[in-house]
C-alpha atoms as a PDB file:
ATOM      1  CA  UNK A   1       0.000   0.000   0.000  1.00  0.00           C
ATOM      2  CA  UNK A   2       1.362   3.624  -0.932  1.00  0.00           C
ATOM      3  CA  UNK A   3       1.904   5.725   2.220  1.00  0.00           C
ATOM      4  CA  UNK A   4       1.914   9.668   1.834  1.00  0.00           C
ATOM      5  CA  UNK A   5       2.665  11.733   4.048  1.00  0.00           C
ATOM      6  CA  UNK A   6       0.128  13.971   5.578  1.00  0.00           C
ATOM      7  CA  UNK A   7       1.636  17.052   4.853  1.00  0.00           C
ATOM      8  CA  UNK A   8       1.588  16.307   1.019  1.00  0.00           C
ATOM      9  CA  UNK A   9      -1.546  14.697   0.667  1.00  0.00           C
ATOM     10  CA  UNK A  10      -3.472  18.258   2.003  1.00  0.00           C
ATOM     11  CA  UNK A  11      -0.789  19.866  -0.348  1.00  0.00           C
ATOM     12  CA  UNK A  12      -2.249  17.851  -2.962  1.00  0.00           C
ATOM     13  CA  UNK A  13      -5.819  18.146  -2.024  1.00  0.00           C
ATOM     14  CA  UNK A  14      -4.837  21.882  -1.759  1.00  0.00           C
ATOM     15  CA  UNK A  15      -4.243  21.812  -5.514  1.00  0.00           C
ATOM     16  CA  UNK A  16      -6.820  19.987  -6.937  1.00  0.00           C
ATOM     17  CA  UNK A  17      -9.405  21.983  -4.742  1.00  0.00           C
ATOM     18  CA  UNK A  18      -8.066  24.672  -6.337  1.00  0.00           C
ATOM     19  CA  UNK A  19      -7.943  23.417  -9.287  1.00  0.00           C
ATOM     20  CA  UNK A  20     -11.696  22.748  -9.521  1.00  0.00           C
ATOM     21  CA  UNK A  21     -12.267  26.427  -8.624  1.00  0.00           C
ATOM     22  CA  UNK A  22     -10.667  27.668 -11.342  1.00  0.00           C
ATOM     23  CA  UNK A  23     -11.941  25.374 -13.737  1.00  0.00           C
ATOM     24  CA  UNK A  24     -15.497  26.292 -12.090  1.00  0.00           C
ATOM     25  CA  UNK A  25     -15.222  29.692 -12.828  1.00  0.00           C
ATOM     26  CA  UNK A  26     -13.589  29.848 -16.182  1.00  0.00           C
ATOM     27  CA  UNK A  27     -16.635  27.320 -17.351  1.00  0.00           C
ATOM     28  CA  UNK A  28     -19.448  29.903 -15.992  1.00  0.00           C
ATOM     29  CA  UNK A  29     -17.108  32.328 -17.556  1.00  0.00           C
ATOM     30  CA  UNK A  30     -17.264  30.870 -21.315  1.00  0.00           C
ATOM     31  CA  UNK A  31     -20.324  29.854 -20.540  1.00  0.00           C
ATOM     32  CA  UNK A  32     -21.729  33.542 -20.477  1.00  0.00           C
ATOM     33  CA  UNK A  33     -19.884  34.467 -23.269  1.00  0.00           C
ATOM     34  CA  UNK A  34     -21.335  31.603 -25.474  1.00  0.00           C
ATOM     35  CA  UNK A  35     -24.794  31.838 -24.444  1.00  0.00           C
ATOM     36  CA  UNK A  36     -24.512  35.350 -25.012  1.00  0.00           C
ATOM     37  CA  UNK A  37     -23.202  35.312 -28.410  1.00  0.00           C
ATOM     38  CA  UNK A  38     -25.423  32.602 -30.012  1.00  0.00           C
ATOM     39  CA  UNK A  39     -28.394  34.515 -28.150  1.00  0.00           C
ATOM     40  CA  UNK A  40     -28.020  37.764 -30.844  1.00  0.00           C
ATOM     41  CA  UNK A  41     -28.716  37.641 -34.332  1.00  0.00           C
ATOM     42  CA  UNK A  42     -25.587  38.906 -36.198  1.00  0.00           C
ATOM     43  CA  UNK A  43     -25.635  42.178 -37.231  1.00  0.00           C
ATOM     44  CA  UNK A  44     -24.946  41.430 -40.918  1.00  0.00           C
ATOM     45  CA  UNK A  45     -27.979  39.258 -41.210  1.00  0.00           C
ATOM     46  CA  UNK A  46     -29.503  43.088 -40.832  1.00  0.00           C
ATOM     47  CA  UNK A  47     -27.444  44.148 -43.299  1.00  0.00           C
ATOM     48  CA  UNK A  48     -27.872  41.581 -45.597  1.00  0.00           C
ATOM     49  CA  UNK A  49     -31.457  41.963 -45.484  1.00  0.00           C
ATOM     50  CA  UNK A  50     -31.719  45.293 -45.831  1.00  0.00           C
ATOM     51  CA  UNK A  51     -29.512  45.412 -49.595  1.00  0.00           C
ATOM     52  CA  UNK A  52     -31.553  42.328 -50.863  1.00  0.00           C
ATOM     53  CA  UNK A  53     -34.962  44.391 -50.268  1.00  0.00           C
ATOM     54  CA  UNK A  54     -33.032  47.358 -52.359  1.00  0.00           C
ATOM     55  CA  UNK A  55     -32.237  45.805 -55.521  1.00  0.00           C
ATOM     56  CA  UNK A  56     -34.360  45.785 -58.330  1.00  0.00           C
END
């Protein structure tokens, strides 16, 4: 059986816990981001739109 010492197992547990923060946080993060981007229509669909209705 593998014995670690205490000291480096809460060093390691330190890690990972933070760790799992970080990855928590940058996930909301992009999260946001994507949710807000695929939320808008694109401002050149507008456009687009607009010159079709223009032409003869």
């Amino acid at each position: 059986m593998i014995h670690i010492r205490k000291e480096r197992l809460e060093e390691l547990l330190r890690g990972r816990t933070r760790l799992a923060w970080v990855a928590g946080v940058a996930g909301i993060a992009v999260g946001f981001v994507f949710h807000a981007v695929i939320s808008m229509p694109p401002v050149w669909l507008d456009d687009l739109q607009a010159m079709s209705t223009c032409l003869p």
